[in-house]
N, C-alpha and C. Protein backbone atom coordinates (compact mmCIF):
# COMPACT_ATOMS: atom_id res chain seq x y z
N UNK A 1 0.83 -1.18 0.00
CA UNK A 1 0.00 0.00 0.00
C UNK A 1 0.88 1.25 0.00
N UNK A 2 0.12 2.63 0.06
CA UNK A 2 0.82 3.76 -0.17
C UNK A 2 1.60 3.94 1.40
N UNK A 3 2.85 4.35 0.72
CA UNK A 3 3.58 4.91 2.09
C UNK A 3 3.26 6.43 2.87
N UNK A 4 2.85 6.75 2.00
CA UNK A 4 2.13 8.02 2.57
C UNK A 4 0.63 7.97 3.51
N UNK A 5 0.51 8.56 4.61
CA UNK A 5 -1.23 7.94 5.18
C UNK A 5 -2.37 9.11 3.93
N UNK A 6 -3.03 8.25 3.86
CA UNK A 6 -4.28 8.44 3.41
C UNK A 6 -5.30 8.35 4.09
N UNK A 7 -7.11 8.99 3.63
CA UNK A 7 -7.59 8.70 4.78
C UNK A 7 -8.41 7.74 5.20
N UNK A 8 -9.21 7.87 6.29
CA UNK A 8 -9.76 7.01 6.57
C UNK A 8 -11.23 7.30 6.39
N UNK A 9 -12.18 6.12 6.11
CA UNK A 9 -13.87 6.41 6.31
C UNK A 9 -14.26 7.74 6.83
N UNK A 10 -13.76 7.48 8.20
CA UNK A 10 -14.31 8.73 8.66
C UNK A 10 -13.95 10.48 7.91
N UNK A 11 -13.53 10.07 8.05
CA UNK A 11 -12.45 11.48 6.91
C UNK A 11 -13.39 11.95 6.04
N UNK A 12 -13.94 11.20 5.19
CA UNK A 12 -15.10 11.30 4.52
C UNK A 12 -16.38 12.28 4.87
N UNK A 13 -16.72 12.40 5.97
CA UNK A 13 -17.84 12.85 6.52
C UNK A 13 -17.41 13.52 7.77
N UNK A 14 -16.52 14.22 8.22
CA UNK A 14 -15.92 14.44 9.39
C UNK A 14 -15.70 16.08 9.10
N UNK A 15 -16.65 16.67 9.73
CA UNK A 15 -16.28 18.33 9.25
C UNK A 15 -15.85 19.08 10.10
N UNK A 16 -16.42 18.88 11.66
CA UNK A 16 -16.45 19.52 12.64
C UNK A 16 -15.64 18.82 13.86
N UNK A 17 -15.37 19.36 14.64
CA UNK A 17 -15.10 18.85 16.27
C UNK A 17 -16.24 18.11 16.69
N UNK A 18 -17.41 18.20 16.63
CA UNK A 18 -18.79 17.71 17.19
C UNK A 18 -19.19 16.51 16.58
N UNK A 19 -19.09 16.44 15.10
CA UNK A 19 -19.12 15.27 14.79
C UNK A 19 -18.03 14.39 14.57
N UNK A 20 -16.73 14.58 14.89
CA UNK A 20 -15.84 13.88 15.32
C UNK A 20 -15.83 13.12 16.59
N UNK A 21 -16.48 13.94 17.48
CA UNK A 21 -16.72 12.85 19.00
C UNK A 21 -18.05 12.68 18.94
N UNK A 22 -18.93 13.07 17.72
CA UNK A 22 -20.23 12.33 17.61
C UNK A 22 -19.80 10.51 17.01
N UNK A 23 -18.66 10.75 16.25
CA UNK A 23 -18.16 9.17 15.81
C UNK A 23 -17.45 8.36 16.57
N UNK A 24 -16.70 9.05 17.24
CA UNK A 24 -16.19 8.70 18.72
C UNK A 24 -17.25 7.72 19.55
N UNK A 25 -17.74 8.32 19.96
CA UNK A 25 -18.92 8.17 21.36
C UNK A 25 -19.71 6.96 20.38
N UNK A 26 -19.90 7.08 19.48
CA UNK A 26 -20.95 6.22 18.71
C UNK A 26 -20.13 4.67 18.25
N UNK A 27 -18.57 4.66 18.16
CA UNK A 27 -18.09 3.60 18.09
C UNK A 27 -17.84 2.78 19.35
N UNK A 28 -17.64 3.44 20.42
CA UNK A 28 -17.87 2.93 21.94
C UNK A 28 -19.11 2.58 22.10
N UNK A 29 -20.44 3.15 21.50
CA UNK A 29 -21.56 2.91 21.92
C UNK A 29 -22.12 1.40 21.13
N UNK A 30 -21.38 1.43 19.75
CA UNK A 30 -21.12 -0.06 19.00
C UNK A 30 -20.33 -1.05 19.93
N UNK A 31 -19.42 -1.04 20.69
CA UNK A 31 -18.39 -1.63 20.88
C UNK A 31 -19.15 -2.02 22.01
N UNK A 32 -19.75 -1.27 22.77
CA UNK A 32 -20.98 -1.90 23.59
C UNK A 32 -22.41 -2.78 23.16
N UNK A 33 -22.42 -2.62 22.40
CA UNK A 33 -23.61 -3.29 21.81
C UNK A 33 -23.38 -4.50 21.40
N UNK A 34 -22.07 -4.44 20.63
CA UNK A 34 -21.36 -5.87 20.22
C UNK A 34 -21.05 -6.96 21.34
N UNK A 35 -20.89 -6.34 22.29
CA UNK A 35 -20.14 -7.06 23.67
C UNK A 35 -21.53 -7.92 24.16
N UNK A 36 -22.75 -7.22 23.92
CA UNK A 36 -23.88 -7.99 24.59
C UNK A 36 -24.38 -9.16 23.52
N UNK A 37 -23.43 -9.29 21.94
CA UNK A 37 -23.57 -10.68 21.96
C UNK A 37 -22.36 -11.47 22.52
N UNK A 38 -23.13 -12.51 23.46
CA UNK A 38 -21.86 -13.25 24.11
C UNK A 38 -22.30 -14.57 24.50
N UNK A 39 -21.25 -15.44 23.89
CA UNK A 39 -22.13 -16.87 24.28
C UNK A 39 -20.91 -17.39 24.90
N UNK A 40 -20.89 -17.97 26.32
CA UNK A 40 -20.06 -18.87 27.26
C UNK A 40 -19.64 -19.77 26.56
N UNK A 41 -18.17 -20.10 27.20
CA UNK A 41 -17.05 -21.61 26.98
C UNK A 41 -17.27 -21.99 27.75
N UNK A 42 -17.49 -23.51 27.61
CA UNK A 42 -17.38 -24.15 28.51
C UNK A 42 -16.14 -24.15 29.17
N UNK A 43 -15.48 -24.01 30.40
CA UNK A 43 -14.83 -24.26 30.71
C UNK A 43 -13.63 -22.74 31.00
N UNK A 44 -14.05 -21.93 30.27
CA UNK A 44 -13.54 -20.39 30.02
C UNK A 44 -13.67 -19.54 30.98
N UNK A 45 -13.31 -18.72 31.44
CA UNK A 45 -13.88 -17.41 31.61
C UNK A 45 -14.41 -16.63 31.02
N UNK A 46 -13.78 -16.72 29.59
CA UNK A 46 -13.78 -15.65 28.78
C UNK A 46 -14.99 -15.89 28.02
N UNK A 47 -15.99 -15.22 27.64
CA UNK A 47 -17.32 -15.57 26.88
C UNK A 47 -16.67 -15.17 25.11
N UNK A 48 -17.48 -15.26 24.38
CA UNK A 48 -17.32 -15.32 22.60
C UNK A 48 -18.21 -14.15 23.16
N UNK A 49 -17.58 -13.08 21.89
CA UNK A 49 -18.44 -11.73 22.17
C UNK A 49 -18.28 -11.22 21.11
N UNK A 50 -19.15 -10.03 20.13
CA UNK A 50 -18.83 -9.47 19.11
C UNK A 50 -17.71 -8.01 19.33
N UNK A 51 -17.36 -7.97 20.56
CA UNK A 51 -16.90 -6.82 20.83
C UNK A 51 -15.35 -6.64 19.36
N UNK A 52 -14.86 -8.05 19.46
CA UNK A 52 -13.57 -7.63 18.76
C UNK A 52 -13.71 -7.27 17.01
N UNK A 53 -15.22 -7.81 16.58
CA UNK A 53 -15.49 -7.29 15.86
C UNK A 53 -15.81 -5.65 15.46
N UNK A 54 -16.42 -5.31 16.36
CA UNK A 54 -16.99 -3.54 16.48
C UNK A 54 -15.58 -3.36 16.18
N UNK A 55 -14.29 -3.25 17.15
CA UNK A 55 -12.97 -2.74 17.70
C UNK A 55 -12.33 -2.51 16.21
N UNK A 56 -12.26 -3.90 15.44
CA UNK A 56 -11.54 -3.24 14.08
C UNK A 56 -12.31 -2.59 13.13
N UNK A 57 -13.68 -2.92 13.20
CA UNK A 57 -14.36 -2.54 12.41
C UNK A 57 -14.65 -0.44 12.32
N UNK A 58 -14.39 -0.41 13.67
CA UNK A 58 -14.98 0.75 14.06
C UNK A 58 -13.05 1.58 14.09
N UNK A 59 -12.24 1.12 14.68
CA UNK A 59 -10.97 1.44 14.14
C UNK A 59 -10.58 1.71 12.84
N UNK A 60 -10.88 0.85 11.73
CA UNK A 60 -10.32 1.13 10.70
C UNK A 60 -11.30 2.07 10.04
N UNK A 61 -12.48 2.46 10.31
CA UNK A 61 -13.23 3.68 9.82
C UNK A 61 -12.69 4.74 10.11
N UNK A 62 -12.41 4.84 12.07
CA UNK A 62 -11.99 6.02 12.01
C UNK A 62 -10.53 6.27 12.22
N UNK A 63 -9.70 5.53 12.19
CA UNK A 63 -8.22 5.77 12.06
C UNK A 63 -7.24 5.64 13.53
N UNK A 64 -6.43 5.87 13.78
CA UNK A 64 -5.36 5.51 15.21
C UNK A 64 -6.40 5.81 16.01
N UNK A 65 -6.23 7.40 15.68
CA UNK A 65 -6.36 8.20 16.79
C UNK A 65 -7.63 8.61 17.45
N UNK A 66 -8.85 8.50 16.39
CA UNK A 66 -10.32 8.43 16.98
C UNK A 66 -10.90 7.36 17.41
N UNK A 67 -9.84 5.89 16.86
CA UNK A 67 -10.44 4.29 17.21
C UNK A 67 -9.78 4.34 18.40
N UNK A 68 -8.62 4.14 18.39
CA UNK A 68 -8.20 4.98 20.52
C UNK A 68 -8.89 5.11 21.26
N UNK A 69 -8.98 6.60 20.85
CA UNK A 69 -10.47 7.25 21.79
C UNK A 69 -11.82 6.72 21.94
N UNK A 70 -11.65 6.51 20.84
CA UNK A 70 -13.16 5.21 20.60
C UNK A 70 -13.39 4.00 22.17
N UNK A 71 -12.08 3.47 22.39
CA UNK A 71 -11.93 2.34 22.66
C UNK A 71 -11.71 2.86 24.44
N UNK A 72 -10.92 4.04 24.09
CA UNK A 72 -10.59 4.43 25.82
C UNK A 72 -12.51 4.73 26.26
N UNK A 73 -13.06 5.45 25.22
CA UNK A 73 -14.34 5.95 26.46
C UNK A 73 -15.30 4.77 26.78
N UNK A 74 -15.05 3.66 25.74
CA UNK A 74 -15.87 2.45 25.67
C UNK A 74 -15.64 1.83 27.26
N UNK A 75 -13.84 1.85 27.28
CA UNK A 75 -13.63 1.13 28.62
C UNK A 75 -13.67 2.18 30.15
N UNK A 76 -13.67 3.51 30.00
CA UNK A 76 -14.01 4.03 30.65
C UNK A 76 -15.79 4.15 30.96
N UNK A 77 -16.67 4.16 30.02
CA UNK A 77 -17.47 4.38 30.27
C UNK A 77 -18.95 3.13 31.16
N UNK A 78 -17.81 1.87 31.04
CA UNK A 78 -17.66 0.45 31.23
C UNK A 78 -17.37 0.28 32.34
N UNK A 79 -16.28 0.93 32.94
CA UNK A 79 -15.32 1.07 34.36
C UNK A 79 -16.70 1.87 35.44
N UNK A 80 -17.13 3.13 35.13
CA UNK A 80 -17.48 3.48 36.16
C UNK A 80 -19.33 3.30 36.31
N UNK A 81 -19.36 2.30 35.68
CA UNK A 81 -20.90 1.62 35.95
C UNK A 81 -22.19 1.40 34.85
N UNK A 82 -21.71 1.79 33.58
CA UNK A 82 -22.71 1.37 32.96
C UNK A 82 -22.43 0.40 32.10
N UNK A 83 -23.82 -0.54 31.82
CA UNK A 83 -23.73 -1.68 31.96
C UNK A 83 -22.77 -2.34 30.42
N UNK A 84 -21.77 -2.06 30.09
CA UNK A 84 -21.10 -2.06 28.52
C UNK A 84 -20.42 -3.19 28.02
N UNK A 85 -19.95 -3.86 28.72
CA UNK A 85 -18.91 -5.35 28.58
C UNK A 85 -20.11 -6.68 28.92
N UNK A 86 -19.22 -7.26 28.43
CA UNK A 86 -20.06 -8.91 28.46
C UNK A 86 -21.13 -8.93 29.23
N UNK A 87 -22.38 -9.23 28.54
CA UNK A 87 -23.63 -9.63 29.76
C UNK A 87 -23.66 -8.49 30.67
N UNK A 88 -23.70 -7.19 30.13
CA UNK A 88 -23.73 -6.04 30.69
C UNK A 88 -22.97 -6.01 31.81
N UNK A 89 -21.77 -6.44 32.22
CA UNK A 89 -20.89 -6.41 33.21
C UNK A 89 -20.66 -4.61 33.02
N UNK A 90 -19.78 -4.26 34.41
CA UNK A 90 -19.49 -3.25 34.35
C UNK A 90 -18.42 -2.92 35.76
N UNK A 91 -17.48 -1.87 35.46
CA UNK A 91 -17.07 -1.73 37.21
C UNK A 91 -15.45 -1.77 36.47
N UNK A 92 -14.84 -0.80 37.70
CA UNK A 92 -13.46 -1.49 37.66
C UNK A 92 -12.85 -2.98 37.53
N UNK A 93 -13.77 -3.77 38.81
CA UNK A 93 -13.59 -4.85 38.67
C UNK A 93 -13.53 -6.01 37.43
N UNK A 94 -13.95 -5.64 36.79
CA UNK A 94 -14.24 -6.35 35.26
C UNK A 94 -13.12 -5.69 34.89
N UNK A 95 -12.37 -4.85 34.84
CA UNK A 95 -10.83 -4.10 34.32
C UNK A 95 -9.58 -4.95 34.85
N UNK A 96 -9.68 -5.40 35.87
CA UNK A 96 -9.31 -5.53 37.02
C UNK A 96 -8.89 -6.98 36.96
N UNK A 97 -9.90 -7.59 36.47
CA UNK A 97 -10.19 -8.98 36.56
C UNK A 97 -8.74 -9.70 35.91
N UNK A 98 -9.87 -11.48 35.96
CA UNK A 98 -8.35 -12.15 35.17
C UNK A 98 -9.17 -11.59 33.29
N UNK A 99 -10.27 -11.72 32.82
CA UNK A 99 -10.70 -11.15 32.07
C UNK A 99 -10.61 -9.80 31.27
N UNK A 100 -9.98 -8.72 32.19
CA UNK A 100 -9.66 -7.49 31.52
C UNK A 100 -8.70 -7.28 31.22
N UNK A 101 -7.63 -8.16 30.41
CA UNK A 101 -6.78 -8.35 29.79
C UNK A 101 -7.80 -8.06 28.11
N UNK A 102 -8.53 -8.96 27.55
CA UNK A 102 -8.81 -9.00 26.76
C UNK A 102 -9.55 -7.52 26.51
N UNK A 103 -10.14 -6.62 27.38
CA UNK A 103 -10.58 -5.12 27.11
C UNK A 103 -9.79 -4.67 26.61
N UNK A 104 -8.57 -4.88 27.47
CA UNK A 104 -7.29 -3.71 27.73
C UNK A 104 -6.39 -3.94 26.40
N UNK A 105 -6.25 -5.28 26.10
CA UNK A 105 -6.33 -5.11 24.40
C UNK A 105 -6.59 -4.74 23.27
N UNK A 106 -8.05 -3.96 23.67
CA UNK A 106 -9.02 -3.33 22.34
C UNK A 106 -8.25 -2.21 22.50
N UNK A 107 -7.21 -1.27 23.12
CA UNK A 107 -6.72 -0.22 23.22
C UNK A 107 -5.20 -0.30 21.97
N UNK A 108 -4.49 -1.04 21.94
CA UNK A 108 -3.10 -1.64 21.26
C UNK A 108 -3.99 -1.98 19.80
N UNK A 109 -5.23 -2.58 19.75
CA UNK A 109 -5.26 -3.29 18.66
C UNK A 109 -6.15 -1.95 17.58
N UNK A 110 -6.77 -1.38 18.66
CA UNK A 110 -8.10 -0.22 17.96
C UNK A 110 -6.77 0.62 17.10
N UNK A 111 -5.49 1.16 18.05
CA UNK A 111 -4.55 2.32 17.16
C UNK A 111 -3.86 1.25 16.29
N UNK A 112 -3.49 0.30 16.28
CA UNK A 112 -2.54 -0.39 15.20
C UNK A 112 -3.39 -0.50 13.32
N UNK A 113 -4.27 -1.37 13.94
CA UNK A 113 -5.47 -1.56 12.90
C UNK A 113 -5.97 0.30 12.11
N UNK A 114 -6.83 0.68 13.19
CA UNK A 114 -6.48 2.25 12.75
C UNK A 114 -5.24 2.53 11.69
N UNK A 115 -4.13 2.60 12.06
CA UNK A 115 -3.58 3.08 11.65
C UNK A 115 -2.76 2.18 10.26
N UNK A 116 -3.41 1.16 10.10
CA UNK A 116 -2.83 0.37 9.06
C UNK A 116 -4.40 0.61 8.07
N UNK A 117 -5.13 1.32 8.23
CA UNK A 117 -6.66 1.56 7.82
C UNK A 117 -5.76 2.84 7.38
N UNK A 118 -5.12 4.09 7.67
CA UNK A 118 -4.80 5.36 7.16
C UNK A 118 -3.74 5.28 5.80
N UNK A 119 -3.17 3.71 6.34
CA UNK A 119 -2.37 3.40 4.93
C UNK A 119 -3.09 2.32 3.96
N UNK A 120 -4.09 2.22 4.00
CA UNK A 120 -5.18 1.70 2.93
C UNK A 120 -5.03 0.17 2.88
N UNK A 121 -4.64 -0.41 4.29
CA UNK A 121 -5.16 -1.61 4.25
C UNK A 121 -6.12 -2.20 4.09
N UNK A 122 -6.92 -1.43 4.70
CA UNK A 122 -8.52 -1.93 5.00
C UNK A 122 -9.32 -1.97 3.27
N UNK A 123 -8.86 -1.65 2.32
CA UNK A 123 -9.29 -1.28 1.26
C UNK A 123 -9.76 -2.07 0.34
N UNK A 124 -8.85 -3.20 0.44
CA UNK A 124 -9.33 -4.86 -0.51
C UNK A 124 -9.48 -5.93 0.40
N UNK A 125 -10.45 -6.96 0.13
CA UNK A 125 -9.94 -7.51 1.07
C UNK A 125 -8.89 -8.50 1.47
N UNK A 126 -8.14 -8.46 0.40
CA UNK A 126 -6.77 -9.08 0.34
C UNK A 126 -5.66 -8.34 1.47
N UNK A 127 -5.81 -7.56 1.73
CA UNK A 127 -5.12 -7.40 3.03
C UNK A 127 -5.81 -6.81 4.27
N UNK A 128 -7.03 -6.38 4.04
CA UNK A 128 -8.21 -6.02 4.99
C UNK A 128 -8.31 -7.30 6.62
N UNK A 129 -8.42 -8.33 5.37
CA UNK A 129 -8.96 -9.85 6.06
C UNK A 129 -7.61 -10.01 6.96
N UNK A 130 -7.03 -10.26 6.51
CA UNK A 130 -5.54 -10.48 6.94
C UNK A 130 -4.98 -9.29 8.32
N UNK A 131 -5.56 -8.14 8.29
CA UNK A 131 -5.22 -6.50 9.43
C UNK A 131 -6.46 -7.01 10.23
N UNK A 132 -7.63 -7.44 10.10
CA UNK A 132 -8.80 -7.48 10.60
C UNK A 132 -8.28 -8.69 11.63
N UNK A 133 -7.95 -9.91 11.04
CA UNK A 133 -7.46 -10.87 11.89
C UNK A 133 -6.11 -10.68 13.16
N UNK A 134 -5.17 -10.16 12.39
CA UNK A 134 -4.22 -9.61 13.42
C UNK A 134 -4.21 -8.67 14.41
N UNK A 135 -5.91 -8.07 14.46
CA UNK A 135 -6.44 -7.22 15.24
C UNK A 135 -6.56 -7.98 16.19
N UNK A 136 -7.21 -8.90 15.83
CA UNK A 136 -7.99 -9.67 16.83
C UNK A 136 -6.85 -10.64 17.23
N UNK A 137 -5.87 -11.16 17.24
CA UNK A 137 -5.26 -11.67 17.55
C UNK A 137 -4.45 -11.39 18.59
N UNK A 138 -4.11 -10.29 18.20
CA UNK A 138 -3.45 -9.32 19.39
C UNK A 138 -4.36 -8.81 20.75
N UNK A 139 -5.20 -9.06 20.51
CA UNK A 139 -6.68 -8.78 21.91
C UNK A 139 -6.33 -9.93 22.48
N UNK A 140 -6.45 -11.33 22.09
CA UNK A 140 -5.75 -12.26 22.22
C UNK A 140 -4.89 -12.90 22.93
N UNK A 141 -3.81 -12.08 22.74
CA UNK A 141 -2.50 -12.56 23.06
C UNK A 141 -2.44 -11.65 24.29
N UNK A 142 -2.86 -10.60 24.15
CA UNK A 142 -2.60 -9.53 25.34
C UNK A 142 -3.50 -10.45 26.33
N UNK A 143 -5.03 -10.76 26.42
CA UNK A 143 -5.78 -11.20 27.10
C UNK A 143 -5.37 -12.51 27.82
N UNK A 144 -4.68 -13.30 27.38
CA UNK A 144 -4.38 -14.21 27.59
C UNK A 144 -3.26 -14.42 28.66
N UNK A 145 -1.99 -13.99 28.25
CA UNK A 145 -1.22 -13.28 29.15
C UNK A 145 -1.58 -12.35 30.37
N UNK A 146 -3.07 -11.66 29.93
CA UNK A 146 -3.54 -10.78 31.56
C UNK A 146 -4.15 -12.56 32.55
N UNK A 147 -4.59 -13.14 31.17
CA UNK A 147 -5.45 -14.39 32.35
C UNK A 147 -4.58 -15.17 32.88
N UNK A 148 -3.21 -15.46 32.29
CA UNK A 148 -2.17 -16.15 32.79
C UNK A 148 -1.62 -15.88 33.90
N UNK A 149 -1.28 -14.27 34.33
CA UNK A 149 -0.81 -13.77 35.39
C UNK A 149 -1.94 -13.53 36.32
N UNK A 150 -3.46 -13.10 36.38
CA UNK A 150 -4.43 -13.06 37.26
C UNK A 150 -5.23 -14.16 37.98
N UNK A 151 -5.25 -15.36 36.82
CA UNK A 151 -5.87 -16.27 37.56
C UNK A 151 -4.99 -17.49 38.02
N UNK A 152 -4.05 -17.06 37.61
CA UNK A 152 -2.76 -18.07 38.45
C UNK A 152 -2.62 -19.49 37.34
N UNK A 153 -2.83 -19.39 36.35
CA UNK A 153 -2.83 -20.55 35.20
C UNK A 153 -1.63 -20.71 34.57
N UNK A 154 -0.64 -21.56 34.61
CA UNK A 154 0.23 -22.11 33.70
C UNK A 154 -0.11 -21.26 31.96
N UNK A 155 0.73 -20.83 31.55
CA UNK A 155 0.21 -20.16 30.20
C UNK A 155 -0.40 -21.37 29.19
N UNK A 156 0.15 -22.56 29.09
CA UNK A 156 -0.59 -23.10 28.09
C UNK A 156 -2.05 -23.43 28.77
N UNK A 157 -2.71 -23.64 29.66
CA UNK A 157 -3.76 -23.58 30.30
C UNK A 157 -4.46 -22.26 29.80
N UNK A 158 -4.10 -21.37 29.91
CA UNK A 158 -4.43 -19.97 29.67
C UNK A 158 -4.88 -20.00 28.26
N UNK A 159 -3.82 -20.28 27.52
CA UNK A 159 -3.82 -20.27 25.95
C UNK A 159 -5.00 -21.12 25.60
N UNK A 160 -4.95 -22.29 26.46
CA UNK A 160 -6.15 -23.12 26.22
C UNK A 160 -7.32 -22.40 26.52
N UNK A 161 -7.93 -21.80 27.24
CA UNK A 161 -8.80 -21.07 28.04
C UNK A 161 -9.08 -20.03 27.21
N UNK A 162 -8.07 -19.36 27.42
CA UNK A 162 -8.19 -17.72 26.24
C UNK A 162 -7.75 -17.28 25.10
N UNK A 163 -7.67 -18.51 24.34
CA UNK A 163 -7.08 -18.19 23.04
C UNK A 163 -7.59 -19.27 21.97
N UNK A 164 -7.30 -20.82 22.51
CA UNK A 164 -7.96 -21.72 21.32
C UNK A 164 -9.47 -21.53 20.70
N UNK A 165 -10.04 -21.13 21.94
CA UNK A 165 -11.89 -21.28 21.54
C UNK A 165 -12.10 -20.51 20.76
N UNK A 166 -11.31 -19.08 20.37
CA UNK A 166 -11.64 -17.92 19.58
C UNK A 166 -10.90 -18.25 18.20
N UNK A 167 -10.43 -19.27 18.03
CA UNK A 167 -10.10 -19.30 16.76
C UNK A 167 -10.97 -18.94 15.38
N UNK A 168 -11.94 -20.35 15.50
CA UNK A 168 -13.28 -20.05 14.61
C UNK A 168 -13.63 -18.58 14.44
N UNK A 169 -14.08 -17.95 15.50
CA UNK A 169 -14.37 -16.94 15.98
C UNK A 169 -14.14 -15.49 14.90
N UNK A 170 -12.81 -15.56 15.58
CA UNK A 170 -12.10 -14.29 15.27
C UNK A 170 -11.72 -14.58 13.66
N UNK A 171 -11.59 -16.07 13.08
CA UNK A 171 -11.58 -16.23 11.42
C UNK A 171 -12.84 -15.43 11.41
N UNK A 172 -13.66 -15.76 11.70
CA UNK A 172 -15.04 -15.10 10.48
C UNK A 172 -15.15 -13.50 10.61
N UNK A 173 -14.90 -13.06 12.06
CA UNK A 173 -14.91 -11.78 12.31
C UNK A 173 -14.11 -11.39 11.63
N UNK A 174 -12.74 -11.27 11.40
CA UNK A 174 -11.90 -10.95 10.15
C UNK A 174 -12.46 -10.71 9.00
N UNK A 175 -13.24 -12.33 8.16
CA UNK A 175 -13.70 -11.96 7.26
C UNK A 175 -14.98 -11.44 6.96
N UNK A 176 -15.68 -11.35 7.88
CA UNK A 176 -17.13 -10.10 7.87
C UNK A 176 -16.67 -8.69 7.75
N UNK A 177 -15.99 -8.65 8.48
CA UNK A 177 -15.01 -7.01 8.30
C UNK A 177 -14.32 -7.03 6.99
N UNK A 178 -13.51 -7.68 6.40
CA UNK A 178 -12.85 -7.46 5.50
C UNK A 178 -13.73 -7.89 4.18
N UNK A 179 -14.93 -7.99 4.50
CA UNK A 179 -15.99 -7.61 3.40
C UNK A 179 -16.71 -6.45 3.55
N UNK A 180 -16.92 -6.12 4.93
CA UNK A 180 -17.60 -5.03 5.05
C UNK A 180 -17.14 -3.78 4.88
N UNK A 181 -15.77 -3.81 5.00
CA UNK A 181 -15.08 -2.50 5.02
C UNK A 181 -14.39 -1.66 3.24
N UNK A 182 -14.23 -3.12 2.83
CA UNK A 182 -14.12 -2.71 1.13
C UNK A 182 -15.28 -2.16 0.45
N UNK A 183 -16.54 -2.97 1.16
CA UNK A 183 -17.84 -2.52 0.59
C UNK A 183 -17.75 -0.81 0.98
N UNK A 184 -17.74 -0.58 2.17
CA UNK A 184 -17.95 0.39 2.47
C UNK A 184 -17.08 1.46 1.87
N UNK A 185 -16.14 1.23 1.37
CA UNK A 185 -15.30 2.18 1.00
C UNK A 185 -15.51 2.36 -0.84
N UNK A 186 -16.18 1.25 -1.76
CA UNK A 186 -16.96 1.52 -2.62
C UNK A 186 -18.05 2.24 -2.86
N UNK A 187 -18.80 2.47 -1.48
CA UNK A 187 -20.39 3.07 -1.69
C UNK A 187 -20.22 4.25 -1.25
N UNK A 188 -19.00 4.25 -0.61
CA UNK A 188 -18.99 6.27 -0.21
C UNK A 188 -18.75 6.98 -0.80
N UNK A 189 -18.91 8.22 -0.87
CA UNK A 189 -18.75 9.15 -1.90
C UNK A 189 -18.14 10.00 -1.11
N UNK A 190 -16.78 11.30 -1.38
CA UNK A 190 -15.70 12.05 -0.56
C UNK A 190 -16.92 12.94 -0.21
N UNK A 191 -16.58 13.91 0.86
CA UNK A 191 -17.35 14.77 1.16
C UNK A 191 -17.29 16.04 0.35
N UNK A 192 -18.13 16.85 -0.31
CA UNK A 192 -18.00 18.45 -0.97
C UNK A 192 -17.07 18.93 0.06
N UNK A 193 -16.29 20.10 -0.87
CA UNK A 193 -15.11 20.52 -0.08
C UNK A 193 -16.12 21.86 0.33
């Protein structure tokens, strides 16, 4: 792709300060919505959730630095009581947990992805699918490692726990995004200057 950044979705439609943290607030408010689909592992802590979907999806629209922010008010707004993470969990404690490893991930993965979205990854899905997955992978790996050190698990236990079950998973989420996001970048039209 181009070595130069180019922009992102949002860029497109982004005129003001107001509707910049109107896209903000509204990708946290996705990233919450996604989280309340969640279906239990047996055997897990960790539930299957659409959250890591929203995270790249909503990153590579709006780029590093608004999918960031995106992702910080999601987990802030999560932290001090409303109901936003898995099965409407909420609280420090859920931050805190052996589980908030995998939140604290959507922060590393929202600016990377972002910012591989400003250099026009996200654009085909020949490398879309491929940034979409390594998003999620990295939620992952971070999460896993938080569950390794919190709940006192041997890491391959962990890995077993917080990483094998999402395989399936995080394949399709990849490729729902890396269809959705080429589409999307066909049907938009730049904004009048």
């Amino acid at each position: 792709m181009s070595p130069l950044p180019l922009h992102v979705l949002a860029d497109r439609f982004v005129r003001t300060r107001a509707q910049e943290a109107a896209l903000v607030l509204g990708a946290a408010l996705c990233t919450a919505l996604f989280a309340q689909v969640s279906i239990s592992v047996p055997g897990s802590p960790v539930p299957i959730t659409g959250q890591t979907l929203a995270v790249v999806l909503t990153a590579a629209a709006l780029g590093p630095g608004r999918g960031l922010a995106a992702q910080v008010a999601y987990l802030l707004l999560g932290a001090v009581g409303l109901p936003f993470f898995a099965k409407g969990a909420s609280g420090w404690g859920a931050l805190a947990g052996p589980t908030g490893g995998f939140l604290v991930g959507f922060l590393p993965a929202a600016f990377l992805v972002g910012l591989a979205a400003r250099h026009g990854y996200d654009r085909r899905w020949w490398t879309a699918v491929p940034l979409f997955l390594a998003g999620q992978l990295l939620v992952l790996l971070i999460g896993v490692s938080w569950l390794h050190v919190k709940a006192g698990l041997d890491f391959a236990t962990a890995f077993q726990k917080g990483f094998v079950p999402f395989i399936p998973g995080g394949l399709l989420k990849a490729a729902i995004a890396g269809v959705i996001t080429p589409l999307a970048w066909k049907y938009t039209r730049p904004r009048a200057p």
